[in-house]
Structures are given as C-alpha cells and as structure tokens.
N, C-alpha and C. Protein backbone atom coordinates (compact mmCIF):
# COMPACT_ATOMS: atom_id res chain seq x y z
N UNK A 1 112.09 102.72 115.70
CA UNK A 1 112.45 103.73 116.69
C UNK A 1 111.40 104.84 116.77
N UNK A 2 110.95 105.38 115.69
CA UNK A 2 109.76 106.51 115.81
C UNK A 2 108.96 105.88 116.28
N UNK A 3 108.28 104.82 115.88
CA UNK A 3 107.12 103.93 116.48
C UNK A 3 106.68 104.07 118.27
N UNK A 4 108.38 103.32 118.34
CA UNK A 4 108.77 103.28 119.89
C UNK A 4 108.32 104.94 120.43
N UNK A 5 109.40 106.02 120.10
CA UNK A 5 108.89 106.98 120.42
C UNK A 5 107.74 107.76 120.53
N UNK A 6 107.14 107.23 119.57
CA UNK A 6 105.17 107.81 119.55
C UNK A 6 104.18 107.02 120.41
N UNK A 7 104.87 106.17 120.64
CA UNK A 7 103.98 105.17 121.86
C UNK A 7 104.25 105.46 122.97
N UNK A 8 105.47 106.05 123.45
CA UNK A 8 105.97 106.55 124.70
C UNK A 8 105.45 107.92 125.27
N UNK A 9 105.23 108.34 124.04
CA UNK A 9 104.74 109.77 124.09
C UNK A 9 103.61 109.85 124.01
N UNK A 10 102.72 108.77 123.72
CA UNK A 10 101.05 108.63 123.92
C UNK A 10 100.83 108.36 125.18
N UNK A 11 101.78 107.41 125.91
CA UNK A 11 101.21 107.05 127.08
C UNK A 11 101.87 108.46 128.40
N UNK A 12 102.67 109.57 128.13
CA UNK A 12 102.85 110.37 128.72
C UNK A 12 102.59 111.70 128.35
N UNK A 13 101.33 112.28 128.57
CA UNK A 13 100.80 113.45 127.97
C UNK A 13 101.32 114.21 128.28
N UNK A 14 101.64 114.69 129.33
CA UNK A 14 102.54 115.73 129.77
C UNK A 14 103.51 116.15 129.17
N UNK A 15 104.53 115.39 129.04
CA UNK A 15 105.74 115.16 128.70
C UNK A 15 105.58 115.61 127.24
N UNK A 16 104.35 114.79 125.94
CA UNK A 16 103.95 115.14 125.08
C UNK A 16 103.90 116.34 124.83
N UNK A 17 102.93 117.49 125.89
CA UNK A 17 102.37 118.68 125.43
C UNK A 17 103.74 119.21 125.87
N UNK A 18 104.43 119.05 127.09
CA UNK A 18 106.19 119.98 126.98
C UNK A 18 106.60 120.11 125.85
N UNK A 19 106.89 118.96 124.88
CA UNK A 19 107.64 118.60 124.00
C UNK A 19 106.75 120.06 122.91
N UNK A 20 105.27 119.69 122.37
CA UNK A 20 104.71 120.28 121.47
C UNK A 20 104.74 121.37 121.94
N UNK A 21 104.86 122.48 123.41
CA UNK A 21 104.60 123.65 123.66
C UNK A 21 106.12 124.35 123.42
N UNK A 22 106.88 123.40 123.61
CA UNK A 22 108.71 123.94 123.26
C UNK A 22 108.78 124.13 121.93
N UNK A 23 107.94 123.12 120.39
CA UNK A 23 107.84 123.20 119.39
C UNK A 23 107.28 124.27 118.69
N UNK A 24 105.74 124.74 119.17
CA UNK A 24 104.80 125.28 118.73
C UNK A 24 104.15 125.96 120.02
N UNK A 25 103.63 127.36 119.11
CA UNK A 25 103.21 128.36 120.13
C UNK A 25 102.12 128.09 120.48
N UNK A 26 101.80 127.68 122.35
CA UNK A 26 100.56 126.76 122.82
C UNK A 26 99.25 127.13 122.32
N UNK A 27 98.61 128.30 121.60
CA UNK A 27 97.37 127.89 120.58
C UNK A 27 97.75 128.85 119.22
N UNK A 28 98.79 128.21 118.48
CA UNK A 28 99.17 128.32 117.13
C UNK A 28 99.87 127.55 116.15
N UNK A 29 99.27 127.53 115.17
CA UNK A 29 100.04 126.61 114.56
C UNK A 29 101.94 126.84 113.79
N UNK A 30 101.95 127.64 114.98
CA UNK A 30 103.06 128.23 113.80
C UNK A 30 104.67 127.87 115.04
N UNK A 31 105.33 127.39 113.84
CA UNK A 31 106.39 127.00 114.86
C UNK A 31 107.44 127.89 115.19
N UNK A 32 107.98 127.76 116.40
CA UNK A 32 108.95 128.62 117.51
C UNK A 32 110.43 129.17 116.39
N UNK A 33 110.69 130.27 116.76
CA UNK A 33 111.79 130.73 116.01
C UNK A 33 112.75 129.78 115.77
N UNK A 34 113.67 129.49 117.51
CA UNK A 34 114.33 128.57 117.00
C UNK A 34 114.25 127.54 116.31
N UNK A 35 113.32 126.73 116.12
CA UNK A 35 113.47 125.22 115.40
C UNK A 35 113.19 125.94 113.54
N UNK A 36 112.14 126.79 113.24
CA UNK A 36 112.83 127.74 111.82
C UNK A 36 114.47 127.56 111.84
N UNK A 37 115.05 128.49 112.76
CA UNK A 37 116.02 128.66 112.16
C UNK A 37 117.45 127.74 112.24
N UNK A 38 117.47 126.87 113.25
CA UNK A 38 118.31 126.05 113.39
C UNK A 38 118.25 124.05 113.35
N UNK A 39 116.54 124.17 113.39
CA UNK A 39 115.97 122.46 112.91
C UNK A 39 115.79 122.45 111.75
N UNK A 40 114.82 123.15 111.08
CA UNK A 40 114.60 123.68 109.61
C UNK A 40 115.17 122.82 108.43
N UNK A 41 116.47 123.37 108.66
CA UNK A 41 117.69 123.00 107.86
C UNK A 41 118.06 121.47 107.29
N UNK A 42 117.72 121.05 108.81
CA UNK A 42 117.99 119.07 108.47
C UNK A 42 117.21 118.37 108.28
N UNK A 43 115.37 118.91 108.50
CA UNK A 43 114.09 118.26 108.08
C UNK A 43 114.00 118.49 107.04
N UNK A 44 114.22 119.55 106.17
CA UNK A 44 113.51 119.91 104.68
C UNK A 44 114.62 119.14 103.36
N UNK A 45 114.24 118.08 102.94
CA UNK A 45 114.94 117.95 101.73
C UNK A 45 114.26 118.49 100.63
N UNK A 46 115.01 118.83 99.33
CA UNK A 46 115.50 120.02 98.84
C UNK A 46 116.00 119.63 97.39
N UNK A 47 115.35 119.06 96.06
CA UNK A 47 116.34 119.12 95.22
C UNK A 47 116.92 120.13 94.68
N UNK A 48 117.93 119.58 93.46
CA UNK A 48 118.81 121.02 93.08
C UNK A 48 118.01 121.34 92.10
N UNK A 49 118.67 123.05 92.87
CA UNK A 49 117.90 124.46 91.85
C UNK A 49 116.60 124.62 92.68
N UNK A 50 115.85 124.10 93.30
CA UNK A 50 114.84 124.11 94.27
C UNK A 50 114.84 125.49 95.26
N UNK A 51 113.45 126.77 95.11
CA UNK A 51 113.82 127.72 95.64
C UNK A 51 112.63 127.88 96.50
N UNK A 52 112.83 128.37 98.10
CA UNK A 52 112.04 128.78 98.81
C UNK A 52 111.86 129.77 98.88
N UNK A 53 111.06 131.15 98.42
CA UNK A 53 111.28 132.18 98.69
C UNK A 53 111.33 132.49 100.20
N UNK A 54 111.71 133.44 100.76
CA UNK A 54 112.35 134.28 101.99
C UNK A 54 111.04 134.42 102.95
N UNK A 55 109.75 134.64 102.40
CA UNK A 55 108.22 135.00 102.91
C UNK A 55 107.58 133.58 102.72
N UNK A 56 107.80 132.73 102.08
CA UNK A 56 107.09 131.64 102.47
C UNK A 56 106.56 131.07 104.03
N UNK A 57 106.00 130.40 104.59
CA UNK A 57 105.77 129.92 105.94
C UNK A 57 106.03 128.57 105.82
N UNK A 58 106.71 127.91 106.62
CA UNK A 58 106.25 126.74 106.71
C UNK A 58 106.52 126.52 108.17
N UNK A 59 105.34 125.40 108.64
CA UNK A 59 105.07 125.15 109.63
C UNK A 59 105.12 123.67 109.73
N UNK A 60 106.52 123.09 110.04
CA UNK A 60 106.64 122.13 110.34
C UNK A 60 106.37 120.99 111.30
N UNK A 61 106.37 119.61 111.16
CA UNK A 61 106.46 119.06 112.25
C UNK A 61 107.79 117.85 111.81
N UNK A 62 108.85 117.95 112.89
CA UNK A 62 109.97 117.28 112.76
C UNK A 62 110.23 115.49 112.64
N UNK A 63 108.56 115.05 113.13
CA UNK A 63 108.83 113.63 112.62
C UNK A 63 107.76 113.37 110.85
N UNK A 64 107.22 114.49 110.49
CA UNK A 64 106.90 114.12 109.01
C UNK A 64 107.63 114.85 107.81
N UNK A 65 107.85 114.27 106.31
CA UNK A 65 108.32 114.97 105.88
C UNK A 65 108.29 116.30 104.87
N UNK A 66 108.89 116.65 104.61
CA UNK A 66 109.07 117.83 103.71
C UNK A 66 109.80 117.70 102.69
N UNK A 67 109.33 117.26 100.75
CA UNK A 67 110.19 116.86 100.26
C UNK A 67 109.99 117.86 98.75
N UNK A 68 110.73 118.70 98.55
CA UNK A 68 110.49 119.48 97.14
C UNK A 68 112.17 119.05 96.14
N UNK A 69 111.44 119.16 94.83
CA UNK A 69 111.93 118.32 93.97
C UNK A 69 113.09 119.32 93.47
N UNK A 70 113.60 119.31 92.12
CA UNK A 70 114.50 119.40 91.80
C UNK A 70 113.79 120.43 90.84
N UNK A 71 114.24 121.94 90.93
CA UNK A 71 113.97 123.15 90.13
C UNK A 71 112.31 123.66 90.00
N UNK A 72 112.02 122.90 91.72
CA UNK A 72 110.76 123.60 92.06
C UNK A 72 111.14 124.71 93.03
N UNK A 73 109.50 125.53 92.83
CA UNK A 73 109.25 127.04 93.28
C UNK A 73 108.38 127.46 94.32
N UNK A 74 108.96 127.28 95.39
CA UNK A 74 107.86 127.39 96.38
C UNK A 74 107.88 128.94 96.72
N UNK A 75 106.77 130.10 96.16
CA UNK A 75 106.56 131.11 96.25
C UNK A 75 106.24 132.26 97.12
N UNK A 76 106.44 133.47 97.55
CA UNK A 76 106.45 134.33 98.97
C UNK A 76 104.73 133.68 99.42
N UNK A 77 104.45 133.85 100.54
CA UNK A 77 103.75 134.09 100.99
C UNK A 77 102.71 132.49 101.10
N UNK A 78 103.33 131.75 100.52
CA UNK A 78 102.87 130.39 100.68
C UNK A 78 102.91 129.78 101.96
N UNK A 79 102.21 128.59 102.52
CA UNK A 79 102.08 128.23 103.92
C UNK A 79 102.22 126.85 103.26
N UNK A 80 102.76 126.15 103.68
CA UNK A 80 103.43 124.46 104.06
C UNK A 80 103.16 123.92 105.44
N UNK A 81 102.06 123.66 105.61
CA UNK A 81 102.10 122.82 106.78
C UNK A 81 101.70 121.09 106.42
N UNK A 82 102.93 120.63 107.33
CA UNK A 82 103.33 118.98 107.56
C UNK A 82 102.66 118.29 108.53
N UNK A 83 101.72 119.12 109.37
CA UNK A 83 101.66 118.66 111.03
C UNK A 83 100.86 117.49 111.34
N UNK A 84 100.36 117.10 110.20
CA UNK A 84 99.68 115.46 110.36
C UNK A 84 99.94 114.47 109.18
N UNK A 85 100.67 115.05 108.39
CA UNK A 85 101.07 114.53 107.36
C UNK A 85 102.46 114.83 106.43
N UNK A 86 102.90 113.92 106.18
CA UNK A 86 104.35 113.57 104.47
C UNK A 86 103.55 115.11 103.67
N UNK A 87 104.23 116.19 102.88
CA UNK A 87 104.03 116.97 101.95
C UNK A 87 105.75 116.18 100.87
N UNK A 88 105.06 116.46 100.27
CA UNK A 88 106.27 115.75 99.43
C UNK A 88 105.49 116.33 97.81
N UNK A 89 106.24 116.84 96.67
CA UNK A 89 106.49 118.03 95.93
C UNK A 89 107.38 117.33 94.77
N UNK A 90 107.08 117.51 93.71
CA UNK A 90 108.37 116.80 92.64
C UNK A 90 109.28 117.77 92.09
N UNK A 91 109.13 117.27 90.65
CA UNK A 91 109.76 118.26 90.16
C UNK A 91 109.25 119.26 89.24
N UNK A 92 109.95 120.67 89.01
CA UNK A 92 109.56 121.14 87.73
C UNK A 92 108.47 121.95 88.02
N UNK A 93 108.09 122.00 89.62
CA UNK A 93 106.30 122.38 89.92
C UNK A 93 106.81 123.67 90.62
N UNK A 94 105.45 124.41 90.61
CA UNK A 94 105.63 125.48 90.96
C UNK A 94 104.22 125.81 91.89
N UNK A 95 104.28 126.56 93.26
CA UNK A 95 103.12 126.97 93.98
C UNK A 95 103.06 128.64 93.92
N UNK A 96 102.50 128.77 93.50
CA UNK A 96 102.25 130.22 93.28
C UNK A 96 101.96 130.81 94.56
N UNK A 97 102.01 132.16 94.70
CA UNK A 97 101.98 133.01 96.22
C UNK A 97 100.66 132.89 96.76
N UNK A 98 100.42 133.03 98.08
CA UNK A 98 99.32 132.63 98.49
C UNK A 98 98.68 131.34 98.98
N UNK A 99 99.51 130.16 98.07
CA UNK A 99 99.10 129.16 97.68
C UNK A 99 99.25 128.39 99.39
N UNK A 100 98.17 127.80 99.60
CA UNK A 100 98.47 126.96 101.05
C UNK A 100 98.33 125.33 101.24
N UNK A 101 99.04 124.40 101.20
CA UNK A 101 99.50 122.92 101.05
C UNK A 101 99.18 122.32 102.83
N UNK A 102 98.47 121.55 103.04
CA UNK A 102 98.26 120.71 104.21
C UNK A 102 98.44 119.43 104.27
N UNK A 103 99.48 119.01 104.64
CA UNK A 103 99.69 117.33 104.58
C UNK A 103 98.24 116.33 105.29
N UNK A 104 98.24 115.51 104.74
CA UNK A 104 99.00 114.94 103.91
C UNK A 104 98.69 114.80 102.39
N UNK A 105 100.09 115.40 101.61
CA UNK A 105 99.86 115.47 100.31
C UNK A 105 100.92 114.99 99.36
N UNK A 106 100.65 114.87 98.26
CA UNK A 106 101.50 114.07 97.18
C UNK A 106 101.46 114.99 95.32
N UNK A 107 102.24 115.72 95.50
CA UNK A 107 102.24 116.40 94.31
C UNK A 107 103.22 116.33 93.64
N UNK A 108 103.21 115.62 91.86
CA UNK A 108 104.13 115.27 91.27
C UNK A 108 104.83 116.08 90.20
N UNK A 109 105.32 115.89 89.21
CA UNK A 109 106.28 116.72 88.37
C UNK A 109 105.52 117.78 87.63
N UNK A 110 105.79 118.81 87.39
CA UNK A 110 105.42 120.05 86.18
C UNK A 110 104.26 120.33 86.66
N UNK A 111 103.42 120.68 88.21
CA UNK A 111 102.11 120.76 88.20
C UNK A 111 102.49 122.68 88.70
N UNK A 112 101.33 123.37 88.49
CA UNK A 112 100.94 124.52 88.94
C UNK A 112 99.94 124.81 89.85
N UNK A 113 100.51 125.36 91.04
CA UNK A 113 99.29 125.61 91.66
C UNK A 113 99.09 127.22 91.88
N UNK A 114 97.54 127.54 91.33
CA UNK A 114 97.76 128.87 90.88
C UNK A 114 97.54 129.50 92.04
N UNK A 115 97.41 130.64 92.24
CA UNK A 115 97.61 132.00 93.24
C UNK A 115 96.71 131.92 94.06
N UNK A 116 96.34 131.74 95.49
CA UNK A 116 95.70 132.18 96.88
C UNK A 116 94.63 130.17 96.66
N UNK A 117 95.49 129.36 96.06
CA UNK A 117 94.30 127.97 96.13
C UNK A 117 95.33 127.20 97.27
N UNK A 118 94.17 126.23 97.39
CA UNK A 118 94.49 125.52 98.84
C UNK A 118 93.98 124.02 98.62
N UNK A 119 95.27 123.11 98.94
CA UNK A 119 95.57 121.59 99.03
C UNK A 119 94.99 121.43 100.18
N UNK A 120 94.13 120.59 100.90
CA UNK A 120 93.98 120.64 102.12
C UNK A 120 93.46 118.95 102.38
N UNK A 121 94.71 118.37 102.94
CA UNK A 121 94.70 116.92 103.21
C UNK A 121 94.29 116.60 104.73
N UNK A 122 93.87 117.82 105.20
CA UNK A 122 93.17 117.41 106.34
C UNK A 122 91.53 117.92 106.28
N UNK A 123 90.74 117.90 107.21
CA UNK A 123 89.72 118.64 107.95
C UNK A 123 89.69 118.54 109.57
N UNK A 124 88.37 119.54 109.90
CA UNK A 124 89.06 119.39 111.60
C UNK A 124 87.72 118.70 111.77
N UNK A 125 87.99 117.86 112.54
CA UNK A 125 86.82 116.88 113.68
C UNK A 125 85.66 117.65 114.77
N UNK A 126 84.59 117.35 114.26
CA UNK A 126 83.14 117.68 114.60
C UNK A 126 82.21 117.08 115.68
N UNK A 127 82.75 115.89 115.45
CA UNK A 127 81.32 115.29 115.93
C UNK A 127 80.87 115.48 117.78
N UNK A 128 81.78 115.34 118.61
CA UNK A 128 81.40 115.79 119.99
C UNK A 128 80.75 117.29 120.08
N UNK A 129 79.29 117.23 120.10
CA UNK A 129 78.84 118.84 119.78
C UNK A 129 78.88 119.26 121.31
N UNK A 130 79.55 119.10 122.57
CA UNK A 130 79.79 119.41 123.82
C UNK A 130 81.25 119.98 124.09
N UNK A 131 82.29 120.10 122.65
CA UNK A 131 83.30 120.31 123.05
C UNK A 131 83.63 121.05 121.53
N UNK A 132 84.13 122.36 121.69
CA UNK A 132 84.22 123.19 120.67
C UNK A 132 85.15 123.04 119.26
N UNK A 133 84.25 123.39 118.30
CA UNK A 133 85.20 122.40 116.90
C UNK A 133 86.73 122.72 117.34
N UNK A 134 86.84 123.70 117.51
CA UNK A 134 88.89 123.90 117.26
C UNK A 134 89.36 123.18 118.33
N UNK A 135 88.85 122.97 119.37
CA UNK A 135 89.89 121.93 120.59
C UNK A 135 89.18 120.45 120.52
N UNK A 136 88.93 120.14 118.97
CA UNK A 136 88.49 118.91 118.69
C UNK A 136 89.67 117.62 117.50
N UNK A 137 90.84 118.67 117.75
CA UNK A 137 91.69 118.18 116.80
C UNK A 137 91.44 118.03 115.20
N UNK A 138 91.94 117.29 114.43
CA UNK A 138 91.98 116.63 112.76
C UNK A 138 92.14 115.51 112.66
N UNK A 139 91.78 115.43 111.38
CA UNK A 139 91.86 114.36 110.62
C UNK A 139 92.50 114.67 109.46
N UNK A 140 93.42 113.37 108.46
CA UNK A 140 93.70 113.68 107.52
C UNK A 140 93.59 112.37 106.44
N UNK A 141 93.31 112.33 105.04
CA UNK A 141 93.86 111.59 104.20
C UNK A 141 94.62 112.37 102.78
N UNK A 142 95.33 111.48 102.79
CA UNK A 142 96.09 112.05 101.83
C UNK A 142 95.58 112.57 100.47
N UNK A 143 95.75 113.68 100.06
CA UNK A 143 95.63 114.17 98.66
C UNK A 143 96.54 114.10 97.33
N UNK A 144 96.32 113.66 96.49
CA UNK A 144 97.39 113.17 95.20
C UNK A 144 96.83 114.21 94.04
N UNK A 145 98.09 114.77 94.01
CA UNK A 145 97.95 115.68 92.52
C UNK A 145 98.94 115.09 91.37
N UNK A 146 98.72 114.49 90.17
CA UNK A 146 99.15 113.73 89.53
C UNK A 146 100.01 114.67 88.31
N UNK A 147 100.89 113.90 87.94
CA UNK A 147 102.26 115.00 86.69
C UNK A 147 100.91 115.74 85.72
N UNK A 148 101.95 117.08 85.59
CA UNK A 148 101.55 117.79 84.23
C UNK A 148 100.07 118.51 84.94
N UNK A 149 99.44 118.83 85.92
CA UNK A 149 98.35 119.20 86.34
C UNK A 149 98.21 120.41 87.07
N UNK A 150 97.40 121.24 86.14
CA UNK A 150 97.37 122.80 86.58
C UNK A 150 96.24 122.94 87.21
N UNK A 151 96.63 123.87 88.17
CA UNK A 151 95.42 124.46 89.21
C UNK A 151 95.12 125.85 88.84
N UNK A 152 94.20 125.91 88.43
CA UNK A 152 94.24 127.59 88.21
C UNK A 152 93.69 128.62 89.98
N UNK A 153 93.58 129.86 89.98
CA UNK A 153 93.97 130.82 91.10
C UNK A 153 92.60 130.12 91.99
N UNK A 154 93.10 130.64 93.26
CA UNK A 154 91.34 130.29 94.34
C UNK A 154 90.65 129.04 94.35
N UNK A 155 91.34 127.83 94.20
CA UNK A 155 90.83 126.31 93.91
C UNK A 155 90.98 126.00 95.27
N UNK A 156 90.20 124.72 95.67
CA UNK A 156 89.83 124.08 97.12
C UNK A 156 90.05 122.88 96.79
N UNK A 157 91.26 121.96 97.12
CA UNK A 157 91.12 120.87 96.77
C UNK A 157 90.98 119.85 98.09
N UNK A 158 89.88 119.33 98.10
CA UNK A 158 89.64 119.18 99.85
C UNK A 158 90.48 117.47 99.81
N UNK A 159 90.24 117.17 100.99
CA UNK A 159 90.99 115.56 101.91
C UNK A 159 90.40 114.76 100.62
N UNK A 160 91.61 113.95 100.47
CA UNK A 160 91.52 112.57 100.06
C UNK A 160 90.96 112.53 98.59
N UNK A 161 90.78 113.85 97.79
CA UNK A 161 91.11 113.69 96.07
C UNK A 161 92.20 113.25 95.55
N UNK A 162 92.03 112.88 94.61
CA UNK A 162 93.05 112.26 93.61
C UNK A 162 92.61 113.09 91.98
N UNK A 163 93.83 113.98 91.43
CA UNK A 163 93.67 114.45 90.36
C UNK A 163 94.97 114.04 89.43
N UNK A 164 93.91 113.56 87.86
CA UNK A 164 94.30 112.81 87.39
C UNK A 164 95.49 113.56 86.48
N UNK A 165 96.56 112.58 85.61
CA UNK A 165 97.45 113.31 85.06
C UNK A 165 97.08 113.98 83.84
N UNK A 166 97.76 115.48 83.64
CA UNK A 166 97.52 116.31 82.72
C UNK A 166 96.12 116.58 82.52
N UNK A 167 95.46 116.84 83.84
CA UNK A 167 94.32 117.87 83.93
C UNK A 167 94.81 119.12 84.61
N UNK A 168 93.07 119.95 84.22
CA UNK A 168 93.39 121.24 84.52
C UNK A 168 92.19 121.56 85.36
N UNK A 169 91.94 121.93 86.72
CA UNK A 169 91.23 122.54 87.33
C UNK A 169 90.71 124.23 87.07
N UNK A 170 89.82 124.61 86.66
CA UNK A 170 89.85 126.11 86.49
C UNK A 170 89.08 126.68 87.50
N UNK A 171 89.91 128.19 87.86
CA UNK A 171 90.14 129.08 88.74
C UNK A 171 88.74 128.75 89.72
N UNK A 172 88.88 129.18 90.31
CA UNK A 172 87.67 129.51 91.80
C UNK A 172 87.05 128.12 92.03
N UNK A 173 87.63 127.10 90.84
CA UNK A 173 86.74 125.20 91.64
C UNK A 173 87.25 125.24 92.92
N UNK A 174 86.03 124.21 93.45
CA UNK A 174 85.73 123.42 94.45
C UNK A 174 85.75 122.26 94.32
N UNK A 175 87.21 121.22 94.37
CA UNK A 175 87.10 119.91 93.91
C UNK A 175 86.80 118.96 95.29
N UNK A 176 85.55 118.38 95.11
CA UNK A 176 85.41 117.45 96.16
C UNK A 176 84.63 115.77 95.28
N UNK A 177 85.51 115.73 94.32
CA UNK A 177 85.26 114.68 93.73
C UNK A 177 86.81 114.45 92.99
N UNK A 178 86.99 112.88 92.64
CA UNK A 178 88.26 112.99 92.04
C UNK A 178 88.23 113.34 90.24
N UNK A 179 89.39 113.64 90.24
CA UNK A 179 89.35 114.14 88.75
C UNK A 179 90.48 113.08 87.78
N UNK A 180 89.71 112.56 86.64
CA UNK A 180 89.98 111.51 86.13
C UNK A 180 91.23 112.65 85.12
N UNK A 181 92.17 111.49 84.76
CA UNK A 181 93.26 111.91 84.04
C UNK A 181 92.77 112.58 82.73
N UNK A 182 93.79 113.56 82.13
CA UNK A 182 93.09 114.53 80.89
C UNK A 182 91.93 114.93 80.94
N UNK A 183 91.36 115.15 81.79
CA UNK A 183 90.39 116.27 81.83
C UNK A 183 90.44 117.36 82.65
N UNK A 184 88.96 118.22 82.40
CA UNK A 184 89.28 119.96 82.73
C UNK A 184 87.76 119.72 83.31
N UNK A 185 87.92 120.57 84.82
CA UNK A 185 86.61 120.37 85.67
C UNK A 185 86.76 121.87 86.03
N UNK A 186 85.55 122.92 86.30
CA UNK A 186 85.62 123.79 87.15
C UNK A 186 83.67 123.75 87.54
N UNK A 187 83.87 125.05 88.49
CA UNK A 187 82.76 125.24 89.41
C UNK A 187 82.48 124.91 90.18
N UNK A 188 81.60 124.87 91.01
CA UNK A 188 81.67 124.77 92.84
C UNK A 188 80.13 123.97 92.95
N UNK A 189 80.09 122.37 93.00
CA UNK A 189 81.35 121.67 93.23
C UNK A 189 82.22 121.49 91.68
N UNK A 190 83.49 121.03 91.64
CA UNK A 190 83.95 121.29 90.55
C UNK A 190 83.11 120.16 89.64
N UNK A 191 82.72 120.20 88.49
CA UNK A 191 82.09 118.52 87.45
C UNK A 191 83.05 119.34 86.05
N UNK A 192 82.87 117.75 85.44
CA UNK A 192 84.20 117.64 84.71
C UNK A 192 83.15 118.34 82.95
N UNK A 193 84.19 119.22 82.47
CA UNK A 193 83.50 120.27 81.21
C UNK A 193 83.89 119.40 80.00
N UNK A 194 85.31 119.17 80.03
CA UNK A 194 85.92 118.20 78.47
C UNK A 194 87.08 117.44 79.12
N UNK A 195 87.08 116.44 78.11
CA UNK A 195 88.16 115.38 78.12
C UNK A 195 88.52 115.26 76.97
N UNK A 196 90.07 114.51 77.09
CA UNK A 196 90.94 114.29 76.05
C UNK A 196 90.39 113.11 75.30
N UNK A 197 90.02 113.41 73.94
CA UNK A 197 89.99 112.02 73.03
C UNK A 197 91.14 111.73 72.42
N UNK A 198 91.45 110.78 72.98
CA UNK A 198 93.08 110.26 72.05
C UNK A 198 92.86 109.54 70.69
N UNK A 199 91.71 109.63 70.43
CA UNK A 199 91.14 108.71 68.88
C UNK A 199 91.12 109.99 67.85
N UNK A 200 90.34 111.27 68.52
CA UNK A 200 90.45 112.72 67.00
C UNK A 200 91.71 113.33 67.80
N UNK A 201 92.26 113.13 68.86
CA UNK A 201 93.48 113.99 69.19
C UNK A 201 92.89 115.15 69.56
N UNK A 202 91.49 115.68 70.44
CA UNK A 202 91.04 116.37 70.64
C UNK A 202 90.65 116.84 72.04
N UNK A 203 89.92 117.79 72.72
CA UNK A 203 89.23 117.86 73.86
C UNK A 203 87.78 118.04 73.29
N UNK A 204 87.56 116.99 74.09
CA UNK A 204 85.67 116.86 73.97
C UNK A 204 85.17 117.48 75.06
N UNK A 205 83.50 118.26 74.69
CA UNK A 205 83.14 119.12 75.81
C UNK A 205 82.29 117.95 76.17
N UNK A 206 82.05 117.75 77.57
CA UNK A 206 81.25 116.58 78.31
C UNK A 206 79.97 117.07 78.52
C-alpha cells in the first residue's frame, strides 16, 4: 500500500507538493503545528519510561519511522529529523541537548551522544553546478551506532559510518571512516588512538 501510494504520488507532482506544503513550511524543514500536535502522537513509538523533553524538535515525516527505546532520553533542544529516513533509538541511550540525529539512522542500547554532536545520515546533492546546492535535494545512507558506544560533545558522524560496539569517539571528532568495535578514535578526521586487547584485558595505544 505505501509502495502504491509513493508511485502515485511520483507520477503527480502537484498533488505531491499540496500534500508536502500542507505538511511542511514551503522552504523549511520544520513541520506545521498541527501535524506536531495532533499526528505526532500516532507516528512516534515510544518505549516505557522513554522521555522527550518539552524543547526537543522533531521534524517528522509521517511515512518513516520514529522509534525510541525503553528508558531513553531524548534531551531539550535536540532536533530529530526522519525526512529521508527510519531514526530508530534503543534502549538505555541518551542524546544529550543540542544533539542533532538525521535519518537514516540506527542507534542501539546504552549509547551517549554527547552535547551539540551530530548523526547525519544524509548529505545534500551537488553535482548540477547550474542549479543551486539547496534546491538540489539529498541523499541518504544509513548510519549505525552500535550498543555501549559513547560520543563525546561536538562529534560529526557523517552518511553511512558504522561504529563499532563499546567504542568511544572523543569530543570535537570528525568520523568519516568506520570505527571498529572496542576502540577509541578522535580528531578531525577521526583515526583510531587504542583498542581493546582481550588477551592482557587492556587498552592498547595504536
């Protein structure tokens, strides 16, 4: 049925941009009061104990989803946007304020994402240099943040990384490489400092 519907709606643009200009304010990404306050409600699943603060943003889109886990913390001033992609959130995790998430993304149990850093499972499309980057649309691939994995404050985790379980990104990286499980990468671009030896039970500096 969505299928059906997204094909119907490709072949009638019009009808399309009605639909998206009733949704979203015609050059913003930010969606119309009403569907906040009365769509909101039936798109966002929600486990228990799961808290949105009151100042958070999120900027939905009603055919992808929105999925936060069970006694996660989505913090004031955070931005959630879905609009090309599944955001989906486990458990136990927490996004610190500031923090800004772009689908499409995949973040699993007990991770931290520290203060003013940014998930960003999209970028915007370049290449026609006759037609100006912002009315050139996006692209997205998905980003995977794996259990137990801390982000420390001001991190960039750009399209289509994969960070491995029970690593730690430190503050102000730039990850545009993936980050292998148990290890700790920072700097811009982020490269990996130590890893876990499970033979001395240690972190080795690389």
């Amino acid at each position: 049925m969505k299928t059906r519907i997204k094909n119907y709606l490709e072949k009638h643009l019009v009808i399309k941009q009605f639909l998206l200009n009733l949704w979203f304010h015609p050059y913003s990404a930010r969606t119309r009061w009403w569907a906040r306050f009365f769509v909101y409600p039936f798109i966002i699943k929600r486990g228990k104990g799961s808290i949105i603060r009151r100042n958070a943003r999120l900027d939905l889109n009603a055919g992808n989803k929105l999925i936060i886990g069970d006694r996660t913390i989505i913090e004031n001033h955070v931005i959630l946007n879905n609009g090309i992609g599944d955001i989906e959130i486990g458990n136990n995790t927490m996004i610190t304020s500031r923090g800004m998430i772009l689908g499409p993304v995949l973040i699993g149990n007990n991770v931290v994402l520290g203060i003013g850093s940014q998930v960003l499972g999209l970028t915007h499309d370049f290449e026609d240099i006759e037609i100006p980057i912002k009315d050139q649309g996006v692209s997205g691939t998905k980003v995977i943040i794996e259990d137990d994995v801390w982000v420390g404050g001001n991190c960039v985790i750009i399209q289509g990384i994969k960070i491995g379980k029970h690593s730690l990104v430190a503050a102000g990286s730039v990850v545009t490489k993936d980050v292998e499980p148990y290890t700790i990468v920072a700097g811009n671009p982020a490269r990996p400092i130590k890893k876990y030896d499970f033979d001395t039970r240690t972190w080795i500096k690389i």
